[in-house]
Protein backbone atom coordinates (compact mmCIF):
# COMPACT_ATOMS: atom_id res chain seq x y z
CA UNK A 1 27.83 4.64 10.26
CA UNK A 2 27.33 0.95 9.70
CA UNK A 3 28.44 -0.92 6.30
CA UNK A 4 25.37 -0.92 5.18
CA UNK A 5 24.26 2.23 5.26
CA UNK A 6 23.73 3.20 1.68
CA UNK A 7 21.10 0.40 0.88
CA UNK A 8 19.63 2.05 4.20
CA UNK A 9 19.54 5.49 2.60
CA UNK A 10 18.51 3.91 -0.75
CA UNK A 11 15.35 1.59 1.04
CA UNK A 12 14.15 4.52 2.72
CA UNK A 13 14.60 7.00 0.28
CA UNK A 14 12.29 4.83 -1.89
CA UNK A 15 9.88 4.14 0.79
CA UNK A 16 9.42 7.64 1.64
CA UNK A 17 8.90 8.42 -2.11
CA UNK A 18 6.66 5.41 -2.70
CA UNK A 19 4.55 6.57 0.44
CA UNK A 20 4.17 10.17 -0.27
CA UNK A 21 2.53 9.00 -3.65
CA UNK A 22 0.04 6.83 -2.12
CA UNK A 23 -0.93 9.67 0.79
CA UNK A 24 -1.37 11.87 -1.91
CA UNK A 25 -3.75 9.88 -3.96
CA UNK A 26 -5.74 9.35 -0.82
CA UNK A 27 -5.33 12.78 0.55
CA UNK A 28 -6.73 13.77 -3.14
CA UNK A 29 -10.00 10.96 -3.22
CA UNK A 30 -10.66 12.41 0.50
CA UNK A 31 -10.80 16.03 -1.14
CA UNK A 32 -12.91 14.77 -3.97
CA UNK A 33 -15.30 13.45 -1.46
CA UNK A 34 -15.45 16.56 0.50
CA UNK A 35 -16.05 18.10 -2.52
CA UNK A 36 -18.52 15.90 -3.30
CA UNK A 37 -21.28 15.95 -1.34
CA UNK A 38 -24.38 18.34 -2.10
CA UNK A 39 -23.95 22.05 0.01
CA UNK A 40 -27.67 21.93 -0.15
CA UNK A 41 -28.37 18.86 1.36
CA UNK A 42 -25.30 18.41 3.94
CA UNK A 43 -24.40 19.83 6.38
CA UNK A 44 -21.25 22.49 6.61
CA UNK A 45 -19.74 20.41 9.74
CA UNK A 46 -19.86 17.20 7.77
CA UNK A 47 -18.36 18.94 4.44
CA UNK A 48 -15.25 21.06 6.90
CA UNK A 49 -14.51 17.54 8.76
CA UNK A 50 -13.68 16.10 5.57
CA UNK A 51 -11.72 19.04 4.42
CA UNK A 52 -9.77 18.91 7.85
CA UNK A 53 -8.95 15.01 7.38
CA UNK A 54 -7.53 15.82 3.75
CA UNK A 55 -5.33 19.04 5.35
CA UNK A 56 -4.21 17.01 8.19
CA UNK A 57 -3.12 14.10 5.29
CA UNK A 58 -0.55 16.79 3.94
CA UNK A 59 1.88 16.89 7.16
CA UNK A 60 3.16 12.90 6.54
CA UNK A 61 2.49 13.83 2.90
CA UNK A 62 5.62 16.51 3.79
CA UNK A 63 7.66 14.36 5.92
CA UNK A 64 8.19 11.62 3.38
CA UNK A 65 9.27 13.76 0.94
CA UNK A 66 11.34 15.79 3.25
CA UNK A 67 12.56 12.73 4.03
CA UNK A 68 13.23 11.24 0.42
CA UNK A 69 15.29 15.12 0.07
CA UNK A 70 17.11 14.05 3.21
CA UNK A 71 17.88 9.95 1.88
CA UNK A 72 18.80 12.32 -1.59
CA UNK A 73 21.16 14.70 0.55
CA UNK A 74 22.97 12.01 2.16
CA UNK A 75 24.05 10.21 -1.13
CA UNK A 76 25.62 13.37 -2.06
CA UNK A 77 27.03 14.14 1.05
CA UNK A 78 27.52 11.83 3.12
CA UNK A 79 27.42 13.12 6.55
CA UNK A 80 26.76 10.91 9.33
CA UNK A 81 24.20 13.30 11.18
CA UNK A 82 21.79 13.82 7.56
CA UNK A 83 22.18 9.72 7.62
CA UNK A 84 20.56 9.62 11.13
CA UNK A 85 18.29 12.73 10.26
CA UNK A 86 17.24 10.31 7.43
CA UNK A 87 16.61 7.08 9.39
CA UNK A 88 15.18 8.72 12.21
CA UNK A 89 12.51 11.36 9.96
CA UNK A 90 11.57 7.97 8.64
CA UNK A 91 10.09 5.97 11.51
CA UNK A 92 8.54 9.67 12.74
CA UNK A 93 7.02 9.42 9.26
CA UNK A 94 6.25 5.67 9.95
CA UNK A 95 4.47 6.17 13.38
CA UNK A 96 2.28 9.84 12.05
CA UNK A 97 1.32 7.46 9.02
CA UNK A 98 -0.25 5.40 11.11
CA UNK A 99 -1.74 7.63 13.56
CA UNK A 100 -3.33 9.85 10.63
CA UNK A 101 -4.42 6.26 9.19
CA UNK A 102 -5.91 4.91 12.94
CA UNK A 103 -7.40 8.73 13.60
CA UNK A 104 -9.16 8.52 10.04
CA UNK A 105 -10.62 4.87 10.49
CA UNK A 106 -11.52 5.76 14.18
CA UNK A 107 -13.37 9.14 13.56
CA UNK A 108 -14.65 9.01 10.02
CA UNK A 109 -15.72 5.32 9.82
């Protein structure tokens, strides 16, 4: 492991907890939107593809703060492999982030 691998664990771990809290207040306005809309006046496809976009929010949602539990793990434990579990759940978390946010922009704008 290099030197500096506990401000490693430490940066990610509050990355991973600082991003979780920001999917989750947009995974939350894109259920209130869903929510929303009038059932009379729109239409069930438009009202489920919103719902879908807020359910598919909740897997990076999961990874960061599997990941954060993972950043917390290794401070107690130390093991090398949780350390690379950590670093390497966070740029998976990094790259679905930014799929989920391309896929939203690209489909729902």
């Amino acid at each position: 492991m290099p030197d500096n691998s506990k401000d490693v664990v430490i940066a990610v771990f509050g990355a991973s907890v600082a991003l979780a809290g920001l999917l989750l207040v947009f995974i939350g306005f894109v259920f209130s939107q869903a929510a929303n809309f009038p059932p009379e006046t729109t239409d069930d496809k438009v009202i489920r593809r919103y719902e879908m976009a807020g359910k598919l929010g909740i897997i990076p949602f999961v990874l960061s703060l599997s990941d954060a539990a993972l950043g917390l793990w290794w401070l107690l434990a130390g093991s090398p492999r949780v350390y690379a579990s950590t670093v390497s759940g966070f740029f998976l978390l990094l790259v679905l982030t930014a799929l989920y946010g391309v896929w939203l922009i690209v489909f729902y704008l």
